[in-house]
C-alpha atoms as a PDB file:
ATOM      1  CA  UNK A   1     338.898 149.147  90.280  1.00  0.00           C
ATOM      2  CA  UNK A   2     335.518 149.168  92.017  1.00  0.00           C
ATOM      3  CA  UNK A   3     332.195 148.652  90.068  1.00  0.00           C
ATOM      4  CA  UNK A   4     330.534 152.005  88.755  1.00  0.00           C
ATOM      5  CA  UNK A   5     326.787 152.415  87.690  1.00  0.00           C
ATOM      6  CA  UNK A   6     325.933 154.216  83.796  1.00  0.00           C
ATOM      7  CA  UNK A   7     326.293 157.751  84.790  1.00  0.00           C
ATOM      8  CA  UNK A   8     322.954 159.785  85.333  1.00  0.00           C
ATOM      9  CA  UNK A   9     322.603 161.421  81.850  1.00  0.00           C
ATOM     10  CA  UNK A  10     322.809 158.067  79.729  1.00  0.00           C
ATOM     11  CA  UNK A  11     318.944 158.435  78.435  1.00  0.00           C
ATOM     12  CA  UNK A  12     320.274 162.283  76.520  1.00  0.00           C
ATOM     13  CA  UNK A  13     321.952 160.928  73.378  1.00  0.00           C
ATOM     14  CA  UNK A  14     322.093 157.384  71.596  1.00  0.00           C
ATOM     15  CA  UNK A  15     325.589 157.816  71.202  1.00  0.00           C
ATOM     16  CA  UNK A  16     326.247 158.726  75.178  1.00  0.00           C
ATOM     17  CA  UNK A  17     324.586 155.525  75.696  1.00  0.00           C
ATOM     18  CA  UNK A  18     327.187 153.819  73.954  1.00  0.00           C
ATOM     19  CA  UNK A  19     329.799 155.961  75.842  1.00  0.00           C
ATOM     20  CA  UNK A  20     328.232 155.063  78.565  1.00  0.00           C
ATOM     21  CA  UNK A  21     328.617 151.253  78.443  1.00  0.00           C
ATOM     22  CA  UNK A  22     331.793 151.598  77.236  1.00  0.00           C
ATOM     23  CA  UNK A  23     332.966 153.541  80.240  1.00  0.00           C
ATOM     24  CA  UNK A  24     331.220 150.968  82.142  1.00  0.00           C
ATOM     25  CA  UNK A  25     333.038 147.841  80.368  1.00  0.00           C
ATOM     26  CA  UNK A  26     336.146 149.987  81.591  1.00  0.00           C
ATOM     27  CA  UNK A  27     335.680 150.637  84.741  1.00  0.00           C
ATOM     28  CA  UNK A  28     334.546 146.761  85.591  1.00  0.00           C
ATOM     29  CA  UNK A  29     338.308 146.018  84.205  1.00  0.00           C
ATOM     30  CA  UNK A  30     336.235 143.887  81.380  1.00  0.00           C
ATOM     31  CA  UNK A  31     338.637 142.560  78.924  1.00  0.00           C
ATOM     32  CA  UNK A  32     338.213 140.556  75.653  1.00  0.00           C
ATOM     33  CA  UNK A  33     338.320 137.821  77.652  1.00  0.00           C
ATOM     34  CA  UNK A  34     335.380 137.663  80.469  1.00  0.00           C
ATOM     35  CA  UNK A  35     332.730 136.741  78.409  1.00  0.00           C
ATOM     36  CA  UNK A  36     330.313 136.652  81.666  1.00  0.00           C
ATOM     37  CA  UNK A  37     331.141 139.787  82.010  1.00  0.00           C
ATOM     38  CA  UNK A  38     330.155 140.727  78.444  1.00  0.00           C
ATOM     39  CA  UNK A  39     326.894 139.211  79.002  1.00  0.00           C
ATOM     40  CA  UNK A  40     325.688 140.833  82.168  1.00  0.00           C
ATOM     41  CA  UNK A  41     326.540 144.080  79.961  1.00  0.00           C
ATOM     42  CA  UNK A  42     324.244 142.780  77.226  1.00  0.00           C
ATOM     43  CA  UNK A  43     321.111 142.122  79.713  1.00  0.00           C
ATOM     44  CA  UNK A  44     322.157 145.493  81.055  1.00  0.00           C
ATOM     45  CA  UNK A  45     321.518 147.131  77.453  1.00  0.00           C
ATOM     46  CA  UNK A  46     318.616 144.962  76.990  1.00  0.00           C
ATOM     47  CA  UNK A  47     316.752 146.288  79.873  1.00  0.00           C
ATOM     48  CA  UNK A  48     317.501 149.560  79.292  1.00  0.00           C
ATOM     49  CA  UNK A  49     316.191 149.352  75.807  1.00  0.00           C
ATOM     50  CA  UNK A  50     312.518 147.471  77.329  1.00  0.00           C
ATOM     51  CA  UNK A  51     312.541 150.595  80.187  1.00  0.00           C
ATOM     52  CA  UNK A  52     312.799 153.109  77.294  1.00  0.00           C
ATOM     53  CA  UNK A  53     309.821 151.010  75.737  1.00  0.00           C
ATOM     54  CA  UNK A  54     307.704 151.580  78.645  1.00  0.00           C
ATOM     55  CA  UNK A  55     308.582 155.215  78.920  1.00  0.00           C
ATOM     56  CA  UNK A  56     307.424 155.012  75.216  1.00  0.00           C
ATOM     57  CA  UNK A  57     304.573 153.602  76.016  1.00  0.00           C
ATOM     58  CA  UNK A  58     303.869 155.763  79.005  1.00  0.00           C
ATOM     59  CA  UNK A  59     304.240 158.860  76.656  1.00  0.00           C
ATOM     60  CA  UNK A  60     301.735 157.050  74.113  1.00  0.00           C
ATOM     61  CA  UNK A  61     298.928 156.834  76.398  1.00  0.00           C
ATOM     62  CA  UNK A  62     299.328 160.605  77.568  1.00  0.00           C
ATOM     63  CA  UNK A  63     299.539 161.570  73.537  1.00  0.00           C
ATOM     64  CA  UNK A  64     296.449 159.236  73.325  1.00  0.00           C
ATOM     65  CA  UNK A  65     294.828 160.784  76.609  1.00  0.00           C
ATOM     66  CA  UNK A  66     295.623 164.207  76.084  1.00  0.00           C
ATOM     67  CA  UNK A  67     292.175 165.718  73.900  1.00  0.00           C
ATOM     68  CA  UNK A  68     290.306 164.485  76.782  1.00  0.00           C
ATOM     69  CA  UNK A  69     292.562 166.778  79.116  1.00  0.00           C
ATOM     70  CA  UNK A  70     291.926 170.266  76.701  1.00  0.00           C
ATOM     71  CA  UNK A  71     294.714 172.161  74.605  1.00  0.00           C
ATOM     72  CA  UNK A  72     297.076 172.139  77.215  1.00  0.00           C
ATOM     73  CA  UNK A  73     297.381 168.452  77.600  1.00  0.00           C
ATOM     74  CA  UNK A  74     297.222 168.182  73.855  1.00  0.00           C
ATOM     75  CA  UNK A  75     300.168 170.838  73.818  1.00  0.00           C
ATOM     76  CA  UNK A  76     302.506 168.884  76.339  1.00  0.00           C
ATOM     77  CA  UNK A  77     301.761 165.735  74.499  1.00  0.00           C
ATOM     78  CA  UNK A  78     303.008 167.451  71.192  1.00  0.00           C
ATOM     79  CA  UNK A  79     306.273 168.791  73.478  1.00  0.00           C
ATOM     80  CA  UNK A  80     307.098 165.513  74.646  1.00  0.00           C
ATOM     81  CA  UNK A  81     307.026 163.655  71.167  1.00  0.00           C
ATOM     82  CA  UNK A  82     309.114 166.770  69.453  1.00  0.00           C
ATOM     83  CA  UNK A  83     311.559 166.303  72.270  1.00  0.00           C
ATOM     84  CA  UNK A  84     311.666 163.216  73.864  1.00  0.00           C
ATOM     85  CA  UNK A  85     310.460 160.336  72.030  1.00  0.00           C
ATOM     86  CA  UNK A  86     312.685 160.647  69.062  1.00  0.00           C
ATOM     87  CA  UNK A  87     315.796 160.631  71.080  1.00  0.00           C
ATOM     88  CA  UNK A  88     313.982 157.452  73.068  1.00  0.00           C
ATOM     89  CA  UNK A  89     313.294 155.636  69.838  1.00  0.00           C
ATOM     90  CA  UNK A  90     317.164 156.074  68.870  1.00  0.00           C
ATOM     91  CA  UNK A  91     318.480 155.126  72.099  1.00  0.00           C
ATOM     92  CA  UNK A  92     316.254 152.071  72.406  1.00  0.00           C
ATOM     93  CA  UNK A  93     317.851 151.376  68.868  1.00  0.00           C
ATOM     94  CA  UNK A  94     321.306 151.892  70.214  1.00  0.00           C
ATOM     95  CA  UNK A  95     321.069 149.686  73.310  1.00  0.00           C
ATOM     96  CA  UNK A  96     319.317 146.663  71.354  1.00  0.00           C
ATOM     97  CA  UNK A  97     322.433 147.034  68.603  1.00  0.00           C
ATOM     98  CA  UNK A  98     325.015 147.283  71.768  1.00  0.00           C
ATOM     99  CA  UNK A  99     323.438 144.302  73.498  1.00  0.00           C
ATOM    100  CA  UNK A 100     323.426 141.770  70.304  1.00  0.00           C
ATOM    101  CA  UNK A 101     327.464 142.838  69.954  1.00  0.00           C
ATOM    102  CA  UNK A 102     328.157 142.109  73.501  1.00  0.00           C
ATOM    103  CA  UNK A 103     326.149 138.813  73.249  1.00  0.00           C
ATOM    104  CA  UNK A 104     327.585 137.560  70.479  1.00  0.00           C
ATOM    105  CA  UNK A 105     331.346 138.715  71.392  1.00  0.00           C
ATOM    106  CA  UNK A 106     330.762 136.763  74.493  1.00  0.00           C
ATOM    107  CA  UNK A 107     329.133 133.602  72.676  1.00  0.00           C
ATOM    108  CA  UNK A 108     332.808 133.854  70.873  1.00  0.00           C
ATOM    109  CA  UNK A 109     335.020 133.733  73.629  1.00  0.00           C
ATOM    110  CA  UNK A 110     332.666 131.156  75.483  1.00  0.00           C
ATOM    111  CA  UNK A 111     333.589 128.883  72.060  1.00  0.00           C
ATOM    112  CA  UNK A 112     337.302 129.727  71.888  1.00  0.00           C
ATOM    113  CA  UNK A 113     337.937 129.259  75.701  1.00  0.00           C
ATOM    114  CA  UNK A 114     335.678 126.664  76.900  1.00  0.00           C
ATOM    115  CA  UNK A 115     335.548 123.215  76.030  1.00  0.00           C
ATOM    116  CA  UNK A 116     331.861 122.257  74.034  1.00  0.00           C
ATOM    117  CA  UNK A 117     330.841 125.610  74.151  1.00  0.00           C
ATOM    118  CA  UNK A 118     328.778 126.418  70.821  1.00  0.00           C
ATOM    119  CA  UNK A 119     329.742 128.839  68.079  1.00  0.00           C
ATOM    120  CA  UNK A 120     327.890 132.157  68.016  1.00  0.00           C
ATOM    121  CA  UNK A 121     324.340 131.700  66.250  1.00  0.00           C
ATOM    122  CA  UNK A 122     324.595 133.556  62.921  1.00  0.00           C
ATOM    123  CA  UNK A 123     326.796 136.316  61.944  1.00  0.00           C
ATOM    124  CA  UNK A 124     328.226 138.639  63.544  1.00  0.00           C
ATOM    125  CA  UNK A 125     326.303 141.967  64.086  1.00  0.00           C
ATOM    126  CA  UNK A 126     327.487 145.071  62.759  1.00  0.00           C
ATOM    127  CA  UNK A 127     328.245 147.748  65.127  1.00  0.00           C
ATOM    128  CA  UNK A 128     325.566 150.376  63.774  1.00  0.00           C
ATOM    129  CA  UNK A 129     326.434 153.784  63.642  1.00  0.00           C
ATOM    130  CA  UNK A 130     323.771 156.711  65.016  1.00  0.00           C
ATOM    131  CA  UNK A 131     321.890 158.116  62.103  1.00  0.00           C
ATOM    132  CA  UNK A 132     322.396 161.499  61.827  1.00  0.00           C
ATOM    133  CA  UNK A 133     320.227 163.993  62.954  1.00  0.00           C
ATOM    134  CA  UNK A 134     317.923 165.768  60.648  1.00  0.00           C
ATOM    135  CA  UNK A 135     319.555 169.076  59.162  1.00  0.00           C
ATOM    136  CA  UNK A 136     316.207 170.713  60.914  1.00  0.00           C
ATOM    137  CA  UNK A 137     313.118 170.359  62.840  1.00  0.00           C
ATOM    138  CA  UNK A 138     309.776 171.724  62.245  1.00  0.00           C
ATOM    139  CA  UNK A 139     309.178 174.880  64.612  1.00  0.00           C
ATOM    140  CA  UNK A 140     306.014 176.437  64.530  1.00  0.00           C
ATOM    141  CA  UNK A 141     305.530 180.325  65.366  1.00  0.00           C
ATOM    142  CA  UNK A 142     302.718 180.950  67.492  1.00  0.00           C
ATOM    143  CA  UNK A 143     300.007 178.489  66.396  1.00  0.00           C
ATOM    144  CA  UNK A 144     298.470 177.387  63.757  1.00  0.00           C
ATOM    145  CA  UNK A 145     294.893 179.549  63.166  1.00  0.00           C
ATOM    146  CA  UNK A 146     291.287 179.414  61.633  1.00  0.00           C
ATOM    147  CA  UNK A 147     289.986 182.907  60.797  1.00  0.00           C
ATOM    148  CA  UNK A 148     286.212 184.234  59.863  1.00  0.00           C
ATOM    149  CA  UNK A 149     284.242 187.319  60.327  1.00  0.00           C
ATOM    150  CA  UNK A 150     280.832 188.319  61.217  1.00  0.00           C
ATOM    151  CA  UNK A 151     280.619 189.786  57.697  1.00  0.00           C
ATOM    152  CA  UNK A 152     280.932 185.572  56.639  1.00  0.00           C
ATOM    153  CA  UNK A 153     277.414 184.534  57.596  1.00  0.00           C
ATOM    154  CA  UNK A 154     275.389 181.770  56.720  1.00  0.00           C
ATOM    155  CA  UNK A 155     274.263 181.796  53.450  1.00  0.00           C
ATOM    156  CA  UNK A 156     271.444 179.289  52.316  1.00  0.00           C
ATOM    157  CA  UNK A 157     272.291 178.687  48.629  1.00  0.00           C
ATOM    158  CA  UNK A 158     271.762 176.459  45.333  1.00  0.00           C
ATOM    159  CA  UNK A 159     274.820 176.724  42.978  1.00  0.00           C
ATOM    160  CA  UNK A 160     272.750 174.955  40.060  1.00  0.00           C
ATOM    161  CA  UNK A 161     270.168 177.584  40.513  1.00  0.00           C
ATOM    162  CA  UNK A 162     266.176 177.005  41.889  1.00  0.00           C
ATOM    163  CA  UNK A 163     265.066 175.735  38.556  1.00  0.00           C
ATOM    164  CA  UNK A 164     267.692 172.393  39.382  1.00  0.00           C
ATOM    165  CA  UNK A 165     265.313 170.760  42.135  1.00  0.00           C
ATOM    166  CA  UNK A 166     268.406 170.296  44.142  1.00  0.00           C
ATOM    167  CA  UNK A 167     267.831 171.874  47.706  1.00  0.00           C
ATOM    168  CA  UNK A 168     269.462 174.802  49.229  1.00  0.00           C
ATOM    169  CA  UNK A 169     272.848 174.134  51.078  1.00  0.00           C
ATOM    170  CA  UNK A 170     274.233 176.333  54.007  1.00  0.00           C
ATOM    171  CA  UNK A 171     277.738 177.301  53.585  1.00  0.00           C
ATOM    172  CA  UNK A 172     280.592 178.687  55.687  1.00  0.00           C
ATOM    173  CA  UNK A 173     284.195 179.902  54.344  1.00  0.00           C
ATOM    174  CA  UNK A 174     287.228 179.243  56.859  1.00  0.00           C
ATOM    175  CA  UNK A 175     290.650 180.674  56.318  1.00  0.00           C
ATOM    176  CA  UNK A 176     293.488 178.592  57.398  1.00  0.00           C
ATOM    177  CA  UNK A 177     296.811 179.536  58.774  1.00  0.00           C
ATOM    178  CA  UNK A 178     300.468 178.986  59.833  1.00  0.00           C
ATOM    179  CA  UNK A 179     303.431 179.534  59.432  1.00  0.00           C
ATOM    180  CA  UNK A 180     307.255 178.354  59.752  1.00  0.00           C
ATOM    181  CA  UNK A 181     309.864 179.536  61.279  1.00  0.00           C
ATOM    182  CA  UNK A 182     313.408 179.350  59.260  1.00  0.00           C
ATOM    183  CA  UNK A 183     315.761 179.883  61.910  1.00  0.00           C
ATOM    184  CA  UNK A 184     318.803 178.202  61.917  1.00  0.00           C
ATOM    185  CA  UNK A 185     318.156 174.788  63.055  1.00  0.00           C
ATOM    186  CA  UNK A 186     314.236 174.644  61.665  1.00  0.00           C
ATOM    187  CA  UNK A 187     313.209 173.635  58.593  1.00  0.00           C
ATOM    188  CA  UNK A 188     309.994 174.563  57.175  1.00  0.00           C
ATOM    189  CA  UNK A 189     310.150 171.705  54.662  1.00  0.00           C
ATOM    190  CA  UNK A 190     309.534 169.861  57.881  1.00  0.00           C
ATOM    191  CA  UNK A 191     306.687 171.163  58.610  1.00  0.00           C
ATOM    192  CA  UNK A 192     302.962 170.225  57.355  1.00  0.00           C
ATOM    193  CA  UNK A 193     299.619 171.251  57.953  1.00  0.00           C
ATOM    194  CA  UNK A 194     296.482 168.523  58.260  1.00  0.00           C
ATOM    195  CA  UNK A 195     293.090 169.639  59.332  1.00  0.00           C
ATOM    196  CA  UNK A 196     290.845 167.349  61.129  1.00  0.00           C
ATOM    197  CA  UNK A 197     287.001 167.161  60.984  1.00  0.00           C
ATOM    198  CA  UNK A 198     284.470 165.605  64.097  1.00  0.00           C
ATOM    199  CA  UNK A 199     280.656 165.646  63.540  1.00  0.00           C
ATOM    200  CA  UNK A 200     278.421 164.666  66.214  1.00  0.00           C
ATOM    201  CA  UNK A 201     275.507 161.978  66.428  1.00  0.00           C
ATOM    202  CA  UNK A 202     272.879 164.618  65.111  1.00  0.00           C
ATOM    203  CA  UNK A 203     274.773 164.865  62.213  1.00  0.00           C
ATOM    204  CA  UNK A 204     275.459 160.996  61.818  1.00  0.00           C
ATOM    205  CA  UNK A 205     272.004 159.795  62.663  1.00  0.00           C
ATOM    206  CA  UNK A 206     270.781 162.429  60.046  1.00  0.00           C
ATOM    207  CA  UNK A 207     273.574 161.853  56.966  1.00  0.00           C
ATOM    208  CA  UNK A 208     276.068 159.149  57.909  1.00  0.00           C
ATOM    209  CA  UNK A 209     279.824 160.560  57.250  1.00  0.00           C
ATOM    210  CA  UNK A 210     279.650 163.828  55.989  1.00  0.00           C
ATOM    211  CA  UNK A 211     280.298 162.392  52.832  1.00  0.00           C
ATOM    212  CA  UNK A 212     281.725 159.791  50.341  1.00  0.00           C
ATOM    213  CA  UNK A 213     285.181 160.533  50.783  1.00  0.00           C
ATOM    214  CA  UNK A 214     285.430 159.257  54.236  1.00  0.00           C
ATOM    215  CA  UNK A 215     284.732 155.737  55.170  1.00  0.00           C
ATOM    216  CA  UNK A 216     281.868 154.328  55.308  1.00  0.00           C
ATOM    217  CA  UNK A 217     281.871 152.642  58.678  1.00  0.00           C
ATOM    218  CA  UNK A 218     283.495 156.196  59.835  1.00  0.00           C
ATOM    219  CA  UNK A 219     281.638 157.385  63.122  1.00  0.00           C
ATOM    220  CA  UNK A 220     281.117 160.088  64.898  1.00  0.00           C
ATOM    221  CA  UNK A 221     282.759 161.592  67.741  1.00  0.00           C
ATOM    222  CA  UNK A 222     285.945 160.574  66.203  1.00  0.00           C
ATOM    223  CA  UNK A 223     288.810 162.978  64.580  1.00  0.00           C
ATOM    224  CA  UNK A 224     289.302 162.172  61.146  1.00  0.00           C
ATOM    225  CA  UNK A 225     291.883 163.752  58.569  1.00  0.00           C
ATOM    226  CA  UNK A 226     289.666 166.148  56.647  1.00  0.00           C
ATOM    227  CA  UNK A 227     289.229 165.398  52.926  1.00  0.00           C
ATOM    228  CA  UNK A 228     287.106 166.475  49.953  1.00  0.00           C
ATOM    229  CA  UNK A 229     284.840 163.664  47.955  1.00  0.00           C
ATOM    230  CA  UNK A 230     287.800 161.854  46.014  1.00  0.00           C
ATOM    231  CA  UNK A 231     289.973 161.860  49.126  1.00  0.00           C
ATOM    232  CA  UNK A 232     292.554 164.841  48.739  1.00  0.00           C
ATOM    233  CA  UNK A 233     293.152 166.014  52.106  1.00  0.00           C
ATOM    234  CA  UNK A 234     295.245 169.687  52.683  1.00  0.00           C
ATOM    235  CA  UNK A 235     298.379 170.511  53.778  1.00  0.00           C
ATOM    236  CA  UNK A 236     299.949 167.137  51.950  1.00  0.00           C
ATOM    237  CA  UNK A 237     303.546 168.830  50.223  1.00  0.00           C
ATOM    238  CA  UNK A 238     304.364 166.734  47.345  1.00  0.00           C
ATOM    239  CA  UNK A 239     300.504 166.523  46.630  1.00  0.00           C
ATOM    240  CA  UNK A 240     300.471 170.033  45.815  1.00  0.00           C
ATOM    241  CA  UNK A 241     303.733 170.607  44.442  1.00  0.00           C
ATOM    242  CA  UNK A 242     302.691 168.203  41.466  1.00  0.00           C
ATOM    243  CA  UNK A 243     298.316 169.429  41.690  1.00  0.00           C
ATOM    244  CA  UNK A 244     298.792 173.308  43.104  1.00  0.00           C
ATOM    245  CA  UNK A 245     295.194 174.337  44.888  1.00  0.00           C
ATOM    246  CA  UNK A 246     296.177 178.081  44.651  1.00  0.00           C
ATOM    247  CA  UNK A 247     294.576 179.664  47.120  1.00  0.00           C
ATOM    248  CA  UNK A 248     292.490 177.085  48.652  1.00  0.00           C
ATOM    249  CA  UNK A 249     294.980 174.935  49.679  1.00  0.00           C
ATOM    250  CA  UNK A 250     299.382 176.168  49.298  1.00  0.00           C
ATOM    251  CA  UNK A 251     302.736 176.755  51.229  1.00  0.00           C
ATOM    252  CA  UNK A 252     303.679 180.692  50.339  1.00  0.00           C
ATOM    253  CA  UNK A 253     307.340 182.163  50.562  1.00  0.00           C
ATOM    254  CA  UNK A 254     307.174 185.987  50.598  1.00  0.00           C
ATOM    255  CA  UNK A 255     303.903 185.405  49.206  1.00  0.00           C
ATOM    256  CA  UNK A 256     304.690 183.109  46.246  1.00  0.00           C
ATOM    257  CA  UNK A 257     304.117 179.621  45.919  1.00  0.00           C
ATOM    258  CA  UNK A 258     306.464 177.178  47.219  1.00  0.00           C
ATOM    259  CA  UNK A 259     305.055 173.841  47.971  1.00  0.00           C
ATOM    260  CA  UNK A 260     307.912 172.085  48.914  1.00  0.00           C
ATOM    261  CA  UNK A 261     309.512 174.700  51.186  1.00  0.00           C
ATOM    262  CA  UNK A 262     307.265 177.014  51.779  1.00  0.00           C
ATOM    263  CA  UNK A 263     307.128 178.894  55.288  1.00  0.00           C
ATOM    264  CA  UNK A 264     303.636 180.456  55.427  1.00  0.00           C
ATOM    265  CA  UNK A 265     300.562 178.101  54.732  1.00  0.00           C
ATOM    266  CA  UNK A 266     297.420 179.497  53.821  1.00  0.00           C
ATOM    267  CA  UNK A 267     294.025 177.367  52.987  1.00  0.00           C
ATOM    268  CA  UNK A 268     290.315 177.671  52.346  1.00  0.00           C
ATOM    269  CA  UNK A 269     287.640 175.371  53.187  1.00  0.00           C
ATOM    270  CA  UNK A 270     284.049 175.633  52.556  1.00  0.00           C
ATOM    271  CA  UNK A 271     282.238 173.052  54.865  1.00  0.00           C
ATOM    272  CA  UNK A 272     278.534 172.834  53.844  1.00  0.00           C
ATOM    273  CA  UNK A 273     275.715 170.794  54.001  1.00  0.00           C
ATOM    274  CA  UNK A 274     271.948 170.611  52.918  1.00  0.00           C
ATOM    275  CA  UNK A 275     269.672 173.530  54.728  1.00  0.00           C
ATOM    276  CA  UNK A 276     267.916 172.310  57.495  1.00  0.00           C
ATOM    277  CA  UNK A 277     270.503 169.768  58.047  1.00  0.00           C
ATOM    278  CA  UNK A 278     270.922 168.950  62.137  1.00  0.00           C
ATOM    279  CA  UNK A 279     274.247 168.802  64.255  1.00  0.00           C
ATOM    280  CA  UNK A 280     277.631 170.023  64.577  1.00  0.00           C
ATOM    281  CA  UNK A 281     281.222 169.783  62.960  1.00  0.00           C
ATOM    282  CA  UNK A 282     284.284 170.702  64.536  1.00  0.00           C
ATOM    283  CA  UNK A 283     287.319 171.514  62.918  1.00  0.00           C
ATOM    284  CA  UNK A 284     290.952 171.574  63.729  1.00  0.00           C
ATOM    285  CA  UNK A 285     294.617 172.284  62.102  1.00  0.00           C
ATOM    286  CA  UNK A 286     297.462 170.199  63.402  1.00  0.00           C
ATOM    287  CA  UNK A 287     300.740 170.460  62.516  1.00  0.00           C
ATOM    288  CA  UNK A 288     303.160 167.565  61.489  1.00  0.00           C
ATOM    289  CA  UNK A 289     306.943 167.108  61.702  1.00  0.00           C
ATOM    290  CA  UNK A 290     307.646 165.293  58.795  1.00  0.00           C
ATOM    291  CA  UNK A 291     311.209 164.965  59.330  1.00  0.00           C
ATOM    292  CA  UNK A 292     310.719 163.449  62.277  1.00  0.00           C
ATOM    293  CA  UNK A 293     307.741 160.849  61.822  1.00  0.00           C
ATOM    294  CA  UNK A 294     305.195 163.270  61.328  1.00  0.00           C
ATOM    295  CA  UNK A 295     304.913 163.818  65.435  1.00  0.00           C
ATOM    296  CA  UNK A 296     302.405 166.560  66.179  1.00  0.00           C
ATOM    297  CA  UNK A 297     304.405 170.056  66.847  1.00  0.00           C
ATOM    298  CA  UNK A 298     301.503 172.067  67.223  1.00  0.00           C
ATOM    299  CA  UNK A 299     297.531 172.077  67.255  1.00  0.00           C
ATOM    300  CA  UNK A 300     294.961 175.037  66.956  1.00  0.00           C
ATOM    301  CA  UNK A 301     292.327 175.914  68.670  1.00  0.00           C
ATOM    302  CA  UNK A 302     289.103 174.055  67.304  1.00  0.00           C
ATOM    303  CA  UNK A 303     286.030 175.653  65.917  1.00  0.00           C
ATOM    304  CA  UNK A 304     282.611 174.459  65.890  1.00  0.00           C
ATOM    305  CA  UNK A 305     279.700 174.767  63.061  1.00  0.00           C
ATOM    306  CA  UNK A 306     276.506 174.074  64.511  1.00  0.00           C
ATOM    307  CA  UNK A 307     274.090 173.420  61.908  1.00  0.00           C
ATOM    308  CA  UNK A 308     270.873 173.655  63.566  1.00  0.00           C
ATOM    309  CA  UNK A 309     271.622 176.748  65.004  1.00  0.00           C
ATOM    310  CA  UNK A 310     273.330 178.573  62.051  1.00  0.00           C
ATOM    311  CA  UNK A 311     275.996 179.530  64.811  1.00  0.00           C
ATOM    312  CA  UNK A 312     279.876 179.734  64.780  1.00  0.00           C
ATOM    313  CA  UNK A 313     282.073 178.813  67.895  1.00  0.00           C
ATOM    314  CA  UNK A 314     284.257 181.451  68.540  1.00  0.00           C
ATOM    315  CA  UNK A 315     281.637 183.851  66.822  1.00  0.00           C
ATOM    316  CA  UNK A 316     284.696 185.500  64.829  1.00  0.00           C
ATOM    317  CA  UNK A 317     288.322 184.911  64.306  1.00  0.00           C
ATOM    318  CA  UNK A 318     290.123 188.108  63.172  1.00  0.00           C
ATOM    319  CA  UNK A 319     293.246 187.465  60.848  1.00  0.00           C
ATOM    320  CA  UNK A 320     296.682 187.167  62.062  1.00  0.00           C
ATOM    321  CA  UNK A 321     299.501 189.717  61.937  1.00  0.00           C
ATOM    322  CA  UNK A 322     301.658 188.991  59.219  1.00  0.00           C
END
């Protein structure tokens, strides 16, 4: 029977790249007993498995890359990981297990057939099964959203009052929203909000981080998870199912509470900083898959506090439909 190549589609599901080498082992006429055979099958695998590591890699650097491009970039990166990287990761997996059976199969008949030939090194490796598929992904409807009004201006203020010789700080309240879709096949339970915070040099050279919560060697310019003095960032699930943050930081279902499963999230922030205070944050929401290593699904668009300027960028944000 003449020699076939893997069939086109062998990269679309770990187990059709097993199928695949099978139907390959087949078609070569490869027995039990052509161990050569056996092992140009294994480097075959083993390649494979170091392409779909470059492709990884590839898709990495464009994930890595993408901010610099704008949302769009940012959103393709997202696409890519929600759709192609997991099934890379589990056929790399597959064609590594495939290639140590094939290697070691032929190391066996080598020994049983050929004089002086050694034994296999070590056990022999199981033939892994695929892990199953989550029962659902995280699927995000529209995007996830900041919203203000002009009516939520910059207020200079001292919450201990004049008389505590603690200066005025300028405030803004954010709203912060998303929500889940539960169609068959998603899972909002998937699904997890983080917000991340930049400031600029202005800010830096002026206060350091914006404040003891965040590293100390943190710099600016780069996007760090969000998180209040003692480190509690939003959006974490089993955080808030055991410490709820009603209102300022929760998962709703028809408008109740429902940390774990929840498929509308609504939060609160309250960035501030001392009056007369230089430079700029920006903010934005991300949203995780958790089911499926916590790959970014979807981003928002980001907003920008500029100090100095008591300015908001977009000037307002109206709330969602719901």
């Amino acid at each position: 029977m003449a020699k076939r190549n893997l069939p086109g589609p062998w990269i679309s599901t770990p187990e059709g790249v097993r199928l695949s080498v099978s139907a390959m082992a087949q078609a070569q006429g490869i027995q039990g007993s052509d161990p050569g055979a056996m092992d140009g099958l294994a480097g075959k695998a083993k390649q494979l498995s170091a392409t779909i590591l470059a492709i990884r890699a590839v898709l990495d650097r464009v994930r890595h890359d993408a901010p610099v491009f704008g949302d769009l970039a940012e959103k393709m990166a997202a696409e890519f990981e929600a759709q192609l990287l997991p099934r890379l990761r589990q056929a790399e997996g597959a064609l590594g297990n495939v290639g140590e059976v094939l290697t070691w199969n032929a190391q066996e008949q080598r020994h049983a057939s050929e004089s002086g030939a050694p034994s296999p090194a070590g056990p022999k490796p199981e033939y892994r099964a695929v892990a199953a598929a989550p029962a659902g992904i995280c699927q995000v409807i529209g995007e996830p959203s900041y919203h203000y009004s002009e009516n939520n201006r910059f207020t200079p203020h001292n919450p201990l009052g004049e008389s505590s010789g603690i200066r005025p700080r300028t405030a803004r309240e954010i709203e912060m929203w998303a929500k889940f879709s539960s169609a068959p096949g998603n899972d909002p339970s998937c699904c997890q909000v983080r917000q991340h915070l930049t400031w600029d040099q202005a800010f830096h050279d002026r206060m350091g981080p914006p404040h003891s919560g965040f590293p100390a060697d943190a710099k600016p310019g780069v996007q760090y998870e969000d998180r209040d003095g003692e480190g509690k960032s939003y959006g974490h699930r089993d955080e808030l199912a055991k410490n709820p943050r009603p209102s300022l930081d929760q998962y709703l279902t028809n408008g109740k509470p429902d940390a774990l499963n929840g498929d509308t999230y609504r939060g609160k922030d309250y960035p501030a900083v001392g009056a007369g205070t230089p430079g700029k944050f920006t903010f934005q929401l991300k949203v995780i898959d958790v089911c499926r290593n916590e790959i970014p699904v979807a981003v928002s668009k980001p907003i920008t506090i500029d100090w100095g300027q008591n300015t908001m960028t977009p000037p307002m944000l109206p709330k969602p439909q719901e």
